[in-house]
Protein backbone atom coordinates (compact mmCIF):
# COMPACT_ATOMS: atom_id res chain seq x y z
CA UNK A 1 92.01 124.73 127.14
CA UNK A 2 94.71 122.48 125.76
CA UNK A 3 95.70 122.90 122.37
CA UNK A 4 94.62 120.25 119.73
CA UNK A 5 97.31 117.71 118.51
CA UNK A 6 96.47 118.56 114.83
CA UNK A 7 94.87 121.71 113.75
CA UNK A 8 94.79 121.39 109.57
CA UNK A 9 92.92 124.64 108.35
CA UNK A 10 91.78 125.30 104.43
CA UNK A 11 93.78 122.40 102.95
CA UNK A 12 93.76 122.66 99.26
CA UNK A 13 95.44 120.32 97.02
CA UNK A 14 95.50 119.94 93.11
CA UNK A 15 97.20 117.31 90.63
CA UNK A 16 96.29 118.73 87.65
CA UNK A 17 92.95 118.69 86.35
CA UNK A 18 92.03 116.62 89.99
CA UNK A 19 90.96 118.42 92.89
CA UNK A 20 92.09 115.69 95.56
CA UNK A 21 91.41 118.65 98.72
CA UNK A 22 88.97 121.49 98.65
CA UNK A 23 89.53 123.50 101.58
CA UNK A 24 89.42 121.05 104.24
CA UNK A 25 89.43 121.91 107.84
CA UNK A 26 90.88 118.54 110.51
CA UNK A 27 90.96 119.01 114.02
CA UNK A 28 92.21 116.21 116.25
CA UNK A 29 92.34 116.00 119.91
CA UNK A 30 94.56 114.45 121.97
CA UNK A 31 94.17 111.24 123.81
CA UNK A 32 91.31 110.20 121.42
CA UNK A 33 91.39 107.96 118.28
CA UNK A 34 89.63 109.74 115.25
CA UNK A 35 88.46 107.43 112.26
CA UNK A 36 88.89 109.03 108.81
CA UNK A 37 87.07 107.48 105.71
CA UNK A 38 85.28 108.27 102.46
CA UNK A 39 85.58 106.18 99.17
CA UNK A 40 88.59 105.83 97.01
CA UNK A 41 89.38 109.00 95.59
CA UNK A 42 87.84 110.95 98.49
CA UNK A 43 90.86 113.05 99.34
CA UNK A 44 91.97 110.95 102.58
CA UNK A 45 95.24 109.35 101.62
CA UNK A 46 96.30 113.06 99.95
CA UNK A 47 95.57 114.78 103.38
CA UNK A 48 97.55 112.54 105.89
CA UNK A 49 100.49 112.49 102.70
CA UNK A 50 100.02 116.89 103.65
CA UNK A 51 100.36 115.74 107.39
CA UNK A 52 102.97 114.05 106.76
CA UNK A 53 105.10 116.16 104.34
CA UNK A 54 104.30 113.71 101.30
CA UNK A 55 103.13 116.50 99.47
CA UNK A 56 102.96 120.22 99.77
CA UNK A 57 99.44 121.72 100.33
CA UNK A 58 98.75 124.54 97.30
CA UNK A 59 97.00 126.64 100.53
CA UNK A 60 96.35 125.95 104.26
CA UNK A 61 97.85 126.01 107.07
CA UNK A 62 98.83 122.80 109.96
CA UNK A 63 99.49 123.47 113.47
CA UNK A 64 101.03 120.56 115.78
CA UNK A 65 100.11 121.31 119.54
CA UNK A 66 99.01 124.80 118.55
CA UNK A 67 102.13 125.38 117.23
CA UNK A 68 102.06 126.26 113.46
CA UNK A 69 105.11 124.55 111.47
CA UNK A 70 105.55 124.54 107.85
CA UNK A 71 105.78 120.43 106.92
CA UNK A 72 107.55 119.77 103.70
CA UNK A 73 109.37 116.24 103.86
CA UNK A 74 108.06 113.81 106.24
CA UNK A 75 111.39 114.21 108.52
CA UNK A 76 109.71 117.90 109.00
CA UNK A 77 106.29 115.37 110.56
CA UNK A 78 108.92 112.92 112.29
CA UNK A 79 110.58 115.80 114.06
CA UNK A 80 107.41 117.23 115.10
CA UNK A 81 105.84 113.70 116.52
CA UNK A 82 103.95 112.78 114.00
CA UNK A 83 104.68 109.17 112.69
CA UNK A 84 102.72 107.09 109.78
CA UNK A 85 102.00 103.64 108.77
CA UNK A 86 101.51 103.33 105.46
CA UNK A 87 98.97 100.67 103.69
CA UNK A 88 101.41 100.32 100.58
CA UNK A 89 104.80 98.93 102.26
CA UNK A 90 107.65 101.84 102.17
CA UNK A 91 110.52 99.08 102.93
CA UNK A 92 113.56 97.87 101.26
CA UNK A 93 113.01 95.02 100.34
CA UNK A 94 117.01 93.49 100.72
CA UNK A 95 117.13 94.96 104.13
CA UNK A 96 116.28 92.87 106.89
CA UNK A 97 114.11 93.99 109.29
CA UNK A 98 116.21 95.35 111.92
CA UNK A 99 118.25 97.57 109.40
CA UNK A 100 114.78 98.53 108.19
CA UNK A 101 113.95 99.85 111.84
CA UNK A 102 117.27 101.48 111.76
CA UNK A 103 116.98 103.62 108.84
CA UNK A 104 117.16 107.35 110.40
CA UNK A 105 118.11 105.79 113.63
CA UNK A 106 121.44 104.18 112.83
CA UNK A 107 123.37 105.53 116.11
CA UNK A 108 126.63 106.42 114.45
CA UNK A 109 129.19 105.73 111.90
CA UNK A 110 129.61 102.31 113.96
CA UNK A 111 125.88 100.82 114.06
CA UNK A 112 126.97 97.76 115.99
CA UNK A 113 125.43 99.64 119.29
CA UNK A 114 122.43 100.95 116.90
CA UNK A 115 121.74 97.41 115.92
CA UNK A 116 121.68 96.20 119.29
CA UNK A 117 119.63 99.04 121.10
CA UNK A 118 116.98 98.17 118.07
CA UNK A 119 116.47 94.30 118.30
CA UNK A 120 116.26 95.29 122.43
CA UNK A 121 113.27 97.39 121.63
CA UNK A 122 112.07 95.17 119.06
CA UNK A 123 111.97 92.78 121.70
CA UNK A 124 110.01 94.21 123.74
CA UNK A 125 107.52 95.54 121.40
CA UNK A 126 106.92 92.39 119.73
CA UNK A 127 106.64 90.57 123.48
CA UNK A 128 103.71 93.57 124.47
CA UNK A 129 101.99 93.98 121.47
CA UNK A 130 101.89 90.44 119.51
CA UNK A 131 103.82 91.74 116.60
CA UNK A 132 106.36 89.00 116.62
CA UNK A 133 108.67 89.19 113.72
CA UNK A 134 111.84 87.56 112.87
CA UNK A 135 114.77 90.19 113.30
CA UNK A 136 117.22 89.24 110.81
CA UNK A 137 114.68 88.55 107.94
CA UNK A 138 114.91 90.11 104.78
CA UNK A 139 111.51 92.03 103.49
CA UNK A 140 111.88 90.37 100.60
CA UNK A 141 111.38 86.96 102.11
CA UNK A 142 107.98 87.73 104.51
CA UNK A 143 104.57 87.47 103.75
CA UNK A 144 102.48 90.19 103.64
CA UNK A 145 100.98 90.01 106.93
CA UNK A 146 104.59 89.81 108.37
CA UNK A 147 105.31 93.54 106.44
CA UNK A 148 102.18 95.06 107.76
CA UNK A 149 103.97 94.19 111.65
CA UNK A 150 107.34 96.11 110.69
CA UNK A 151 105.38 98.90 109.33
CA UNK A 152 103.51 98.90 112.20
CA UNK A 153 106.99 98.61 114.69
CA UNK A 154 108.60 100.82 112.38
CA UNK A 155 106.70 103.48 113.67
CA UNK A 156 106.33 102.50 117.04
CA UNK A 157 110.04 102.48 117.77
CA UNK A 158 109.78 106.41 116.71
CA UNK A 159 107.76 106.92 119.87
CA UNK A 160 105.46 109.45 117.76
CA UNK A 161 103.02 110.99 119.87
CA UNK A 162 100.34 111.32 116.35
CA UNK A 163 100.53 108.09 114.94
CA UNK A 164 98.43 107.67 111.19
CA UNK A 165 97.32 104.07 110.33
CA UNK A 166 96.54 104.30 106.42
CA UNK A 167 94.30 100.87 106.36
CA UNK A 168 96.33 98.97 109.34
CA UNK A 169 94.24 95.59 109.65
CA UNK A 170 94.28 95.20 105.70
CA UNK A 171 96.22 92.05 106.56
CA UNK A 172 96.10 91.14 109.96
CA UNK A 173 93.76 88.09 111.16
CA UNK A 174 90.89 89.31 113.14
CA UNK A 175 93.30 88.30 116.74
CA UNK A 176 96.00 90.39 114.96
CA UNK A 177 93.29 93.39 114.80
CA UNK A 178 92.24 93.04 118.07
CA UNK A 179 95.79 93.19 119.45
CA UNK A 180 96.26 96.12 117.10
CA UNK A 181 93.36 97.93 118.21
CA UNK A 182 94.19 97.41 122.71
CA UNK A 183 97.40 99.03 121.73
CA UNK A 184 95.46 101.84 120.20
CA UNK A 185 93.42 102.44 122.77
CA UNK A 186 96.41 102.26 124.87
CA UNK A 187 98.15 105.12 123.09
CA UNK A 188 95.38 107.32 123.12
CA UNK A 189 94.82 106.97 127.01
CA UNK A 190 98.39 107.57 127.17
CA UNK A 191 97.43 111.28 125.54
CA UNK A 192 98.26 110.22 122.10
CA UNK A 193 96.04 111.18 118.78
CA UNK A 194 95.88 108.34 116.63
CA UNK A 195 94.52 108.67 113.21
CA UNK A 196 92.92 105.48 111.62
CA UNK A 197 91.97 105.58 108.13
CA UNK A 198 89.92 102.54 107.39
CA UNK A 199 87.08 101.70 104.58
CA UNK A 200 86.19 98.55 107.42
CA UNK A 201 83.17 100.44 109.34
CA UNK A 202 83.02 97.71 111.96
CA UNK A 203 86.44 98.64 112.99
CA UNK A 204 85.64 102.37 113.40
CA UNK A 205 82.75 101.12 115.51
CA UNK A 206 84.81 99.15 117.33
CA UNK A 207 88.03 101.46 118.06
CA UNK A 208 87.53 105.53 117.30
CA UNK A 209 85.84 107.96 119.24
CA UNK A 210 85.02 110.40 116.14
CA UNK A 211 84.44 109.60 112.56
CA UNK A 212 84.94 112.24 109.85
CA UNK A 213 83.91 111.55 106.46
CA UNK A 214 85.12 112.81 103.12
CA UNK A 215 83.61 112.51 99.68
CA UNK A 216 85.14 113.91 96.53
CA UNK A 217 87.61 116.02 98.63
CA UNK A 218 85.83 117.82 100.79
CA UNK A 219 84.94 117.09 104.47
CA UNK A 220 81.23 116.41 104.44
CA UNK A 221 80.73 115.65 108.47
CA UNK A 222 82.77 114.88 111.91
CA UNK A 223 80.52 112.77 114.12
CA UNK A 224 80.84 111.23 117.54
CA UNK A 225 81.46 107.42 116.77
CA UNK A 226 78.34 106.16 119.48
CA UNK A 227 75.90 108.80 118.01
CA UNK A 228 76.38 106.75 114.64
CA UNK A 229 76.39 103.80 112.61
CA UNK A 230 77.64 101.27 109.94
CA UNK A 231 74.91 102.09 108.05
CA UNK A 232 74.50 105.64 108.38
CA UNK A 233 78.52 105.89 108.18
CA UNK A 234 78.00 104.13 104.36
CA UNK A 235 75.89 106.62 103.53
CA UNK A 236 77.65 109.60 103.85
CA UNK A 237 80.75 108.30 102.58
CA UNK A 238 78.89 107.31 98.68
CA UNK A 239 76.14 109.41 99.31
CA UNK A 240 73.19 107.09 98.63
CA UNK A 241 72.16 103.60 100.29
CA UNK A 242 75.09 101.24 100.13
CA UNK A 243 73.75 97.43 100.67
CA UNK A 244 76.51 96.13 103.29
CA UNK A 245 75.72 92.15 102.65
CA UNK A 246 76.46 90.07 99.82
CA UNK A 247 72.91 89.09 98.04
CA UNK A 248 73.38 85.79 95.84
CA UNK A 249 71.51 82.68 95.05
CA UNK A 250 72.66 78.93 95.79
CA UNK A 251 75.66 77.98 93.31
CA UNK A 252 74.84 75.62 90.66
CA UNK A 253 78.11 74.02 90.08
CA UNK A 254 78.79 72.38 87.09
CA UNK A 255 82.29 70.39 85.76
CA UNK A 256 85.10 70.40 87.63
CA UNK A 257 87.58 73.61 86.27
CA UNK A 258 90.88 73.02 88.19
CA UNK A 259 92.34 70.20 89.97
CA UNK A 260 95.26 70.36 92.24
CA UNK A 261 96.26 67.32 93.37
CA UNK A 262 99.01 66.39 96.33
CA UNK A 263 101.00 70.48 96.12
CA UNK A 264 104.00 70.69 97.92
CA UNK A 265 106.48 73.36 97.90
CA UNK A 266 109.96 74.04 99.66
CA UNK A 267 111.43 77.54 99.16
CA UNK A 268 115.17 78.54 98.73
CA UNK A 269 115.99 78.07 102.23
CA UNK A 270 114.33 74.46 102.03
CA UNK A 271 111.18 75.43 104.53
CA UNK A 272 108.01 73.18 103.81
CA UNK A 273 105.58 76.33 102.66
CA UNK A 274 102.76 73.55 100.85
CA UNK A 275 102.17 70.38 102.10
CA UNK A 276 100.08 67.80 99.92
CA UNK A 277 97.57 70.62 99.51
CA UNK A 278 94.88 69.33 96.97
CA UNK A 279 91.17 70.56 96.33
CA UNK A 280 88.84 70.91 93.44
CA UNK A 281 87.10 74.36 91.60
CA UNK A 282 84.08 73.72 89.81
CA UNK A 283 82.52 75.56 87.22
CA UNK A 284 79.65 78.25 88.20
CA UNK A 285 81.26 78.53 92.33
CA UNK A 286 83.00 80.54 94.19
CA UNK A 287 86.33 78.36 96.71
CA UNK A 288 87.19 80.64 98.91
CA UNK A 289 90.32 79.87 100.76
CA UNK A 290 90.96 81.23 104.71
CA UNK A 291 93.99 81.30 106.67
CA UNK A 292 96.72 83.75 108.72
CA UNK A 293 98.62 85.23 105.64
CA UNK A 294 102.32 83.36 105.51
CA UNK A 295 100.34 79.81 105.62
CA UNK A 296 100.74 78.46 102.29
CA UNK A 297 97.79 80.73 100.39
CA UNK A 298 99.93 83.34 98.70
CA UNK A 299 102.47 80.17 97.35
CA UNK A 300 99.77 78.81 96.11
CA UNK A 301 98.05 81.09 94.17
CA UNK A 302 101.34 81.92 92.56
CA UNK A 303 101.90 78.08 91.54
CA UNK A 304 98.71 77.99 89.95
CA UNK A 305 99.02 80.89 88.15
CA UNK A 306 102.16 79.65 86.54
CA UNK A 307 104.83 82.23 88.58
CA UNK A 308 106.24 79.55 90.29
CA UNK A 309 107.65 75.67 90.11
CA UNK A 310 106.20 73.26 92.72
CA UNK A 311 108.34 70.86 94.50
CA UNK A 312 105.75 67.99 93.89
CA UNK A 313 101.72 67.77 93.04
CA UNK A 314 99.98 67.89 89.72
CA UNK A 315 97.44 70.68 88.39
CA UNK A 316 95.22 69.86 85.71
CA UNK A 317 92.84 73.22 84.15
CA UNK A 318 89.56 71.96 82.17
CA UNK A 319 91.22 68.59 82.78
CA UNK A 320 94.11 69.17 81.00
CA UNK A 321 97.58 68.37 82.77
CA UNK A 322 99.30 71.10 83.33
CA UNK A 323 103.61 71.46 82.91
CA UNK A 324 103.71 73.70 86.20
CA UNK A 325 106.74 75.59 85.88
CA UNK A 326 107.60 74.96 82.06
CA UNK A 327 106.07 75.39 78.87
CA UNK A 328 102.35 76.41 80.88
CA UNK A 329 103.83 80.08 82.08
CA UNK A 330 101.39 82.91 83.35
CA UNK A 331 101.22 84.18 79.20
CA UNK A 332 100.25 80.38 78.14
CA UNK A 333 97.78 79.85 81.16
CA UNK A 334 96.04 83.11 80.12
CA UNK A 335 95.25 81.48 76.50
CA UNK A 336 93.80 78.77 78.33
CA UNK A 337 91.51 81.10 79.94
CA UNK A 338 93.34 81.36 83.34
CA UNK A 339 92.70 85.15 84.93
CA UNK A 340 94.83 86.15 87.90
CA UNK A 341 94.24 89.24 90.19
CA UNK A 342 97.66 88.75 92.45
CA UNK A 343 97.61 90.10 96.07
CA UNK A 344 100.04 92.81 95.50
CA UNK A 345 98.45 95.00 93.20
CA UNK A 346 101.56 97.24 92.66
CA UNK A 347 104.54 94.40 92.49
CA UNK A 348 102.37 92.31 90.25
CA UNK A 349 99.16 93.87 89.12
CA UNK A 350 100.19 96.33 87.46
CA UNK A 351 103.27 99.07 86.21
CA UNK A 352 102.68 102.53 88.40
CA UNK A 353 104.79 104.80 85.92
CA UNK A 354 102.67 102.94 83.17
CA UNK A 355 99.51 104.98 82.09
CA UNK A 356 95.81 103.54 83.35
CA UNK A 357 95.48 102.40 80.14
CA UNK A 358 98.58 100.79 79.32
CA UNK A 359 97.88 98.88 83.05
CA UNK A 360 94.85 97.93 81.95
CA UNK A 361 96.05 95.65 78.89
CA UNK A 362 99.03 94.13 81.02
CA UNK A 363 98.98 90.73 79.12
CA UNK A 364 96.11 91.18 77.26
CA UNK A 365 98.32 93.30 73.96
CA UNK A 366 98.03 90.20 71.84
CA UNK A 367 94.47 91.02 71.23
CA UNK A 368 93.95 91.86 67.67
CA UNK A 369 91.72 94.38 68.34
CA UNK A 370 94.42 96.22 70.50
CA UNK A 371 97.44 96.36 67.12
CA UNK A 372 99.57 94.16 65.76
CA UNK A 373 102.76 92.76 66.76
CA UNK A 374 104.54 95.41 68.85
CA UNK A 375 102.09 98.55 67.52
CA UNK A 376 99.21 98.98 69.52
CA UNK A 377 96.56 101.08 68.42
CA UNK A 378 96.28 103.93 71.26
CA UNK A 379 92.76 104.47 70.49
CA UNK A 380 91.77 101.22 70.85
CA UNK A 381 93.34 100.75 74.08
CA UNK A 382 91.68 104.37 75.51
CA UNK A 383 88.94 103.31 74.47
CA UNK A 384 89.15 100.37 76.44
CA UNK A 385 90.66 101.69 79.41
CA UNK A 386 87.46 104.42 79.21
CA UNK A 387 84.75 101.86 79.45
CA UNK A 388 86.43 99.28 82.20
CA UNK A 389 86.48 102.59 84.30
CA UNK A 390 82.82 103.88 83.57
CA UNK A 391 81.36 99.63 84.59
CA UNK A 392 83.72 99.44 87.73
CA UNK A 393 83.82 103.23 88.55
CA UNK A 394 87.43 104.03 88.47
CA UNK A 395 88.03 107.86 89.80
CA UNK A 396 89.28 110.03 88.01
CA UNK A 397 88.10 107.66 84.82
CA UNK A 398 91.33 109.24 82.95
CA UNK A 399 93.06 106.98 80.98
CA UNK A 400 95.94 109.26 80.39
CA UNK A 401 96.63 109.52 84.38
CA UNK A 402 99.86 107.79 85.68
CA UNK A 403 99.28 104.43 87.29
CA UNK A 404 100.29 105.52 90.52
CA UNK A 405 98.45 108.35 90.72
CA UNK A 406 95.24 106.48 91.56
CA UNK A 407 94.49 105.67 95.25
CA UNK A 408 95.02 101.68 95.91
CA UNK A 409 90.95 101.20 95.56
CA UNK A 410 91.03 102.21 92.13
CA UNK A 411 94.17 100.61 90.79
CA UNK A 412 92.32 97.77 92.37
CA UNK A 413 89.69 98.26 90.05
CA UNK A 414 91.69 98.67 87.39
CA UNK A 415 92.99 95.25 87.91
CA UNK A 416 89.76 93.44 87.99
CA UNK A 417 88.24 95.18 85.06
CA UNK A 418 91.19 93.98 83.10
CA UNK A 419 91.06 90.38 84.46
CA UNK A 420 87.43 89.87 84.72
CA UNK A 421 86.36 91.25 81.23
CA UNK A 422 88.79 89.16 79.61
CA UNK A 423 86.36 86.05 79.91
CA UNK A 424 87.74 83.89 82.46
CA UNK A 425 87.27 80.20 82.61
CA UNK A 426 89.20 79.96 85.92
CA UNK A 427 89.78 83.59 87.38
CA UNK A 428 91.89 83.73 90.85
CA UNK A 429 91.74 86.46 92.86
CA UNK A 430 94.16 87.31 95.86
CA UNK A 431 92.79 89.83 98.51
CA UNK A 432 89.83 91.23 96.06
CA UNK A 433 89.03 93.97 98.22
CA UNK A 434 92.43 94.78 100.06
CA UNK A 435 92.12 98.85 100.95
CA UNK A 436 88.66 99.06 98.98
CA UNK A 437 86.31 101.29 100.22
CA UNK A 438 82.58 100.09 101.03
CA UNK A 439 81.03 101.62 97.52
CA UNK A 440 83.53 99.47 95.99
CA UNK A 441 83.53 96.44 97.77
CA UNK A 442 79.88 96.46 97.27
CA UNK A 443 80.52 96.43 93.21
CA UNK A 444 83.29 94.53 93.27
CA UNK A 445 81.11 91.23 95.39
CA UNK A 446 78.72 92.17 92.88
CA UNK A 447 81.01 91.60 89.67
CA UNK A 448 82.01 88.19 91.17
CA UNK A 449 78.75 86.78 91.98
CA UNK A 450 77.78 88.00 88.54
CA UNK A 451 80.52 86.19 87.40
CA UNK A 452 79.71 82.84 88.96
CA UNK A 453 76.36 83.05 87.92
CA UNK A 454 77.46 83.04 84.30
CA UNK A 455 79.34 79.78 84.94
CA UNK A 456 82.54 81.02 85.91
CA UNK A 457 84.97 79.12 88.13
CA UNK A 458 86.58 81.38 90.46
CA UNK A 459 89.26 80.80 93.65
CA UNK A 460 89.34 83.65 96.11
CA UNK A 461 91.90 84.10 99.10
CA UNK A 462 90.72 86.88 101.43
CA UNK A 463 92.37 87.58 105.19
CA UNK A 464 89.14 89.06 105.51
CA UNK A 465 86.32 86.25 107.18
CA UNK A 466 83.42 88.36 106.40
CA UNK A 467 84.12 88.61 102.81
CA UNK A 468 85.13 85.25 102.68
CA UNK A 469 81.64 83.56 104.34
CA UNK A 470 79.82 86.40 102.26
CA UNK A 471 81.42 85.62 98.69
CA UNK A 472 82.49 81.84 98.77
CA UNK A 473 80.09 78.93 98.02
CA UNK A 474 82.58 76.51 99.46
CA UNK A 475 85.34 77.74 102.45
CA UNK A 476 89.31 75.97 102.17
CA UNK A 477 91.07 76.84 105.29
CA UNK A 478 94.62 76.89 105.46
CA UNK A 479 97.27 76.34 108.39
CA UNK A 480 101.09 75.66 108.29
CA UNK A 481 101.06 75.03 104.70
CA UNK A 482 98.27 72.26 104.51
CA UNK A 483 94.63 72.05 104.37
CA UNK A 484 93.23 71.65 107.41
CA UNK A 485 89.28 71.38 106.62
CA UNK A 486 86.70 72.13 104.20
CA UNK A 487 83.13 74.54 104.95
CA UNK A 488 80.09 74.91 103.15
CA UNK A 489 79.79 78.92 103.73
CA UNK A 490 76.21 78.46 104.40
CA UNK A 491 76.69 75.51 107.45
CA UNK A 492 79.77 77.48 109.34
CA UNK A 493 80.78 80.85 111.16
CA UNK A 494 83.72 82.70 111.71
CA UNK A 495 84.80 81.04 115.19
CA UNK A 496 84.25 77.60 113.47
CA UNK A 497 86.72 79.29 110.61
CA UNK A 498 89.09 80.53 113.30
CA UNK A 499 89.83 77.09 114.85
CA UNK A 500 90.35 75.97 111.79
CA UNK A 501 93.28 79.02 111.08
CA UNK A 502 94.47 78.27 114.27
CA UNK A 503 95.22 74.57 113.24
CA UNK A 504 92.61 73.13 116.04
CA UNK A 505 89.41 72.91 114.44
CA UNK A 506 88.00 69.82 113.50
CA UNK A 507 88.63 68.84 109.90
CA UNK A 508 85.00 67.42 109.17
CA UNK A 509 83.53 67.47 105.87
């Protein structure tokens, strides 16, 4: 009988007072794709960080081919075949993407011949799989669906015969997935083990052949993927009935909140990235905006929330006129009532060597209740940091634990407690459920709709269709930088929406 690809026996793992793995056994055959989920906090992300020599299990033993080795740096897991793509970027950001594909591979003191063996393969990989990408473009310059495809190439060009997608699709248009996903199969029938962990269920339908399930670091079940499903999945990952749709009432919208009126924006480099984008958010609705990422939505958002200077256009907030660039910055716009959960948690959300509850009063210390002038009163703000965690579930709900310490699903959380309890008026909210398991994408559509019904206006943009139909009231699509048509979510569907992305559809009202 041939020897498993990964063989991961009595994994324990401690940080502290948290238990993140309790003995887990992981078996993984080869030529198959196995699913791994549970909720945020389940132990996942801190087992495939053992696999890959991110951390050093406390006891436990791994075994590559039915070979034991001892991993302890993740060149120990590249040298064995084991490669990763990770859901939070590990890039540098002035690189450009070639001499990000290089790093490790550089070919010699000289890397001329390095640099051109890479774009070849680059070439190629981007002309099979889809993943086009410009070459000599800095990270620091793409979108974030662009630096999901060099992850993804990054490890492809390794030629690892494991391969670990941490929450691959997070970013990728449902085409992009698809793509993703005949490539996957396509490794595994090649005899590859591919590892996807994922908190979408319809992917692990869709793609896997097994599905194992943790909860609160231990391995609770490995099941065949077609003996299973969505449902059933849900359940043993929270471990009680987890509603999978969005349950809300028609929106009564009220005044208009926010106007933007004739946006346009040209970057550095003097590329159109808005053009003469305008739409309206009333009070008590939910916008929802849909589009590739890189078309215009992440710009946007970022104008709004006073981070950057438009080229042209007006914005006007309870129908005030706002100075977009000058005296109206992010701090004034938030006395005005303007909330803003950005789309990169960790660059903008929030400070990772910051504790929980220092993150969770990121411009919010001018509250009296929080000190005065530069003294803050630490019980006030643990205090605070200790109740946002018990309404939105936050694990572990310490508020002493470092920022980064907390998987992405609950720094997520951490970032809409702070924004949402800090009665919006306007509250915008950039990829609300990026790498959010389904118990928490289930409280966090709750919060929203909650918040809507109270009268709140509220702008999301989701990469995610389903959560966009499911949430918004009203559907914004965007393509190339403009608008290119306007959905009630009730009245369309997600081909309808896809046109539309693709810049085809028909622009009706």
């Amino acid at each position: 009988m041939t020897a498993p690809a990964i063989a991961m026996t009595g994994i324990d793992k401690r940080f502290g007072a948290v238990h993140a793995n309790k003995t887990v056994d992981f078996t993984v055959e080869r030529g198959t794709v196995r699913g791994l989920i549970g909720e945020n906090g389940a132990g996942k992300s801190t087992l495939m960080s053992i696999l890959y020599g991110f951390y050093a299990p406390d006891q436990g033993h791994i075994a590559v081919n039915g070979k034991a080795i001892d991993i302890r740096a993740p060149a120990d897991a590249i040298a064995a075949g084991i490669g990763m793509v990770h859901q939070h970027f590990m890039l540098v950001e002035t690189f450009t993407v070639v001499e990000n594909l290089m790093l490790g591979a550089e070919g010699g003191a000289l890397t001329a011949r390095g640099a051109s063996a890479m774009r070849a393969r680059l070439a190629a990989l981007s002309r099979d799989y889809g993943l086009d990408v410009d070459p000599d473009a800095v990270i620091a310059d793409l979108a974030v669906g662009q630096l999901q495809r060099v992850e993804i190439l990054k490890a492809l060009v390794r030629g690892a015969d494991i391969l670990i997608l941490d929450e691959p699709t997070a970013v990728l248009t449902p085409d992009e997935a698809d793509k993703l996903f005949v490539l996957v199969r396509r490794l595994a029938d090649e005899g590859k083990a591919v590892i996807i962990v994922t908190h979408k269920l319809k992917e692990i339908m869709a793609v896997t052949d097994q599905v194992s399930v943790m909860r609160r670091g231990e391995m609770v079940a490995t099941v065949e993927t077609g003996e299973t499903s969505q449902e059933q999945l849900a359940e043993l990952m929270v471990g009680r009935h987890v509603a999978l749709t969005v349950d809300k009432t028609i929106a009564e919208a009220g005044k208009t909140v926010l106007e933007v009126r004739d946006l346009s924006l040209r970057d550095s480099r003097g590329t159109l990235r808005l053009d003469q984008v305008g739409f309206d958010v009333k009070a008590g609705e939910i916008v929802g905006i849909a589009g590739v990422s890189g078309n215009g939505q992440s710009e946007l958002l970022e104008i709004i929330a006073g981070m950057r200077r438009p080229s042209s256009g007006t914005i006007a907030l309870g129908g005030a006129l706002l100075d977009c660039g000058g005296r109206d910055d992010p701090q004034s716009l938030r006395a005005q009532g303007l909330r803003h959960v950005p789309e990169d948690r960790q660059r903008r959300g929030l400070v990772k060597p910051f504790d929980a509850a220092e993150s969770a009063i990121l411009g919010c210390t001018d509250e009296q209740r929080f000190g005065f002038g530069p003294f803050l009163n630490h019980r006030a703000v643990v205090a605070d940091c200790a109740s946002k965690m018990a309404t939105f579930d936050v694990r572990p709900a310490d508020p002493g634990l470092t920022t980064a310490l907390f998987s992405g699903g609950n720094q997520q959380k951490i970032v809409l407690a702070r924004e949402i309890e800090r009665d919006p008026v306007l509250l915008l909210v950039g990829q609300p459920t990026r790498g959010v398991d389904i118990g928490a994408i289930e409280l966090i559509h709750r919060r929203l709709i909650a918040l809507r019904d109270e009268g709140k206006a509220i702008l999301v943009v989701s990469t995610e269709l389903d959560e966009v139909l499911a949430l918004a009231d009203r559907v914004l699509v965007m393509s190339g930088g403009r608008i290119t048509g306007e959905r009630q979510a009730a009245s369309t569907d997600e081909r309808d929406i896809g046109l539309l992305m693709a810049g085809i559809g028909e622009a009706r009202e």
